[in-house]
C-alpha atoms as a PDB file:
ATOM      1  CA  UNK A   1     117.704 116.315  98.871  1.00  0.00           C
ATOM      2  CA  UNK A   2     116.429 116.980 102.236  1.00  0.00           C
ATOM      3  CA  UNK A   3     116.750 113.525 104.671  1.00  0.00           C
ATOM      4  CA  UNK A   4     119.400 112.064 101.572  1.00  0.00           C
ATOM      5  CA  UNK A   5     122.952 111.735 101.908  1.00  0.00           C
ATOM      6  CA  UNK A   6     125.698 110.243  99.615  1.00  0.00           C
ATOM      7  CA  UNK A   7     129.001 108.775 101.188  1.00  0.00           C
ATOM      8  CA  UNK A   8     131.919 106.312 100.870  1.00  0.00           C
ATOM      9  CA  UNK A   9     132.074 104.820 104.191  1.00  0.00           C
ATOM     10  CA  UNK A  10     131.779 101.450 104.818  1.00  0.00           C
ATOM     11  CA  UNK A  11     128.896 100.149 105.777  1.00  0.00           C
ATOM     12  CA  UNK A  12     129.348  98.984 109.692  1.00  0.00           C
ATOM     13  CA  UNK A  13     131.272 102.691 109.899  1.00  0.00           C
ATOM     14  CA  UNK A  14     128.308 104.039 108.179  1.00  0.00           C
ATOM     15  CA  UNK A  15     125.657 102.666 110.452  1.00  0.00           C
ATOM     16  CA  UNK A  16     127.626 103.419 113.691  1.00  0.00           C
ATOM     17  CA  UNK A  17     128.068 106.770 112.546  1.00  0.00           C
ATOM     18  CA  UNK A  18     124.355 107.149 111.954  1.00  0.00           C
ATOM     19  CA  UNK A  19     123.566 105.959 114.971  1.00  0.00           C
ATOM     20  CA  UNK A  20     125.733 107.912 117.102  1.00  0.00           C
ATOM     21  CA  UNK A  21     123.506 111.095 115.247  1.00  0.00           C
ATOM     22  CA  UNK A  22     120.305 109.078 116.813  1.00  0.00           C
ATOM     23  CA  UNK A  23     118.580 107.695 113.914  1.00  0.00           C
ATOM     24  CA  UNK A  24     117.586 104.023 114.629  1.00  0.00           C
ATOM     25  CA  UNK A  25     116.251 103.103 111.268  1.00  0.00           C
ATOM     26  CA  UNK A  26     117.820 103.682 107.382  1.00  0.00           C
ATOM     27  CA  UNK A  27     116.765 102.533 104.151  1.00  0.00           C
ATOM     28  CA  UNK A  28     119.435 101.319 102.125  1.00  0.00           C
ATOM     29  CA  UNK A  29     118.596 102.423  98.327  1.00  0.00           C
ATOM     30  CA  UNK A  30     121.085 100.980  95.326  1.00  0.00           C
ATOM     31  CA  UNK A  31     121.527  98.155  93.362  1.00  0.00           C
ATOM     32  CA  UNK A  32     122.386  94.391  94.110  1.00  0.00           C
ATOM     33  CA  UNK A  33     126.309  95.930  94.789  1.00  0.00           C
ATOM     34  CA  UNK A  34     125.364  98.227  97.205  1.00  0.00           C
ATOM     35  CA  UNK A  35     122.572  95.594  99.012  1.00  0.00           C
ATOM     36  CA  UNK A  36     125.305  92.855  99.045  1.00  0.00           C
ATOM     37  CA  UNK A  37     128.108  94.766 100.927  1.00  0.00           C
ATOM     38  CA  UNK A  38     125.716  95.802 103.311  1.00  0.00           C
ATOM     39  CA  UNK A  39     124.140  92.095 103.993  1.00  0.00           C
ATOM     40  CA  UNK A  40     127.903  90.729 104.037  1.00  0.00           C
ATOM     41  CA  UNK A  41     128.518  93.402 106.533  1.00  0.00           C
ATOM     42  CA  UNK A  42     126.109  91.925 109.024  1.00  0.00           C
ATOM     43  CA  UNK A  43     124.143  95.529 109.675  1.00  0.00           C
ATOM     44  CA  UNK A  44     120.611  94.551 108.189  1.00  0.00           C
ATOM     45  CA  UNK A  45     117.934  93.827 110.212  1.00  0.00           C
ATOM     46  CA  UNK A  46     114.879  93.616 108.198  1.00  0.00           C
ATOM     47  CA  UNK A  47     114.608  93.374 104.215  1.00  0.00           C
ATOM     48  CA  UNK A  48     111.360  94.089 102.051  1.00  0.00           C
ATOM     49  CA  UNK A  49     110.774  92.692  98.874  1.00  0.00           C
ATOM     50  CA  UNK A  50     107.795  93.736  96.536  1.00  0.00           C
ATOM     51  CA  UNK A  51     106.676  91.185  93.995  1.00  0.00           C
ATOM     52  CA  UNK A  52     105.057  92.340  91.454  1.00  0.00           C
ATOM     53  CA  UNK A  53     103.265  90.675  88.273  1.00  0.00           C
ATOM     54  CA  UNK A  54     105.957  91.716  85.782  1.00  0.00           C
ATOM     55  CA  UNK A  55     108.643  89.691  83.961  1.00  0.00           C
ATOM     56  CA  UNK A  56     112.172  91.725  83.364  1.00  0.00           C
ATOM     57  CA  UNK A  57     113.802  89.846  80.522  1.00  0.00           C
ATOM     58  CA  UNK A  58     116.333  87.331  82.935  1.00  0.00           C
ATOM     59  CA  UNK A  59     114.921  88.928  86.076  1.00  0.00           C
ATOM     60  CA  UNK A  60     116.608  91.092  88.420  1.00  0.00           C
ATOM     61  CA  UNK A  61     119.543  90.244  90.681  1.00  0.00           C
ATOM     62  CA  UNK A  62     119.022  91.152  94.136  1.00  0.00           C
ATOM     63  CA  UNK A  63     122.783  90.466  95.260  1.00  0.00           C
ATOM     64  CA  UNK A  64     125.997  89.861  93.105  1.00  0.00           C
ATOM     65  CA  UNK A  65     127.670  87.255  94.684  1.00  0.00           C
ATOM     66  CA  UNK A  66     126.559  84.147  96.741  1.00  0.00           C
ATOM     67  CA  UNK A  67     125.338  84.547 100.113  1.00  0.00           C
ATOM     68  CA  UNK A  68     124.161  82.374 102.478  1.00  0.00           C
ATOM     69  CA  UNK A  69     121.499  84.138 104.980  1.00  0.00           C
ATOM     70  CA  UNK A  70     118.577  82.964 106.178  1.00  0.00           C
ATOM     71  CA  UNK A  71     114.975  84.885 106.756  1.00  0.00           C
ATOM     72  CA  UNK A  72     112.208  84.798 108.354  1.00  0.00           C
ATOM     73  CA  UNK A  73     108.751  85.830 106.931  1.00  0.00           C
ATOM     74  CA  UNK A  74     107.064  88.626 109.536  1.00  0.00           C
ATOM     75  CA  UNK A  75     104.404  90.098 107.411  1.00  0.00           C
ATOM     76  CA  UNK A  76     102.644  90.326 103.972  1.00  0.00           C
ATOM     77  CA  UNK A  77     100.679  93.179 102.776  1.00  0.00           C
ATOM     78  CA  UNK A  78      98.885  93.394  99.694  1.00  0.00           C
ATOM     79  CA  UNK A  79      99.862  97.076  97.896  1.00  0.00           C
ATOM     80  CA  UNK A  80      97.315  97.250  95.557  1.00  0.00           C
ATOM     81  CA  UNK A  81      95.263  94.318  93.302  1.00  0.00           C
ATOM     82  CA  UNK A  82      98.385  92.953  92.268  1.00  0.00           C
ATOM     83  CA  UNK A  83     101.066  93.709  94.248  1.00  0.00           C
ATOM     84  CA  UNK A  84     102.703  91.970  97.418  1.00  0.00           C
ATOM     85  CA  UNK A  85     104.938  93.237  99.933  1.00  0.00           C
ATOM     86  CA  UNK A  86     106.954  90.939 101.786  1.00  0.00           C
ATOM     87  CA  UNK A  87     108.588  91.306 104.894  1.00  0.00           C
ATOM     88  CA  UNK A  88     111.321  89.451 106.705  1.00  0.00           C
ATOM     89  CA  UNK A  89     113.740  89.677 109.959  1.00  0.00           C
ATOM     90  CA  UNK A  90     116.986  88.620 109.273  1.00  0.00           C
ATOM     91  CA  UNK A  91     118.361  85.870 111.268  1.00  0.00           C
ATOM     92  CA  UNK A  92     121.471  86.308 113.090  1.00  0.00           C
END
């Protein structure tokens, strides 16, 4: 896929190594492993959650393990009649 790319790296090696190409913004796509390595390895900046009106069974972990990070709420958007988007700096 054009603009996609699939690695190994560490995060904090990842990002640096983005960076040094001059990109100054990524979107981090996985699952709750993937999003908690890279929020453990101190290289977000923003996160944006989408709430929408639907129950999954349990729910849906976001990260696997405990963290303790705090947020702060920037902006809300609605997405359409009954969805919210949610946006938040994270506080370093």
């Amino acid at each position: 896929f054009d603009g996609w790319e699939v690695t190994q790296k560490e995060p904090a090696s990842l990002i640096q190594e983005i960076s040094e190409r001059g990109y100054y913004q990524v979107a981090i796509c996985g699952g709750a492993t993937i999003y908690t390595m890279f929020m453990e390895a101190g290289v977000v900046d923003k996160l944006y959650l989408s709430v929408e009106p639907v129950f999954f069974g349990q729910g849906l972990t976001l990260f696997n393990k405990e963290l303790d990070i705090k947020l702060e709420l920037v902006d809300t958007k609605k997405l359409g009649e009954q969805t919210v988007l949610l946006e938040y700096n994270v506080v370093k």
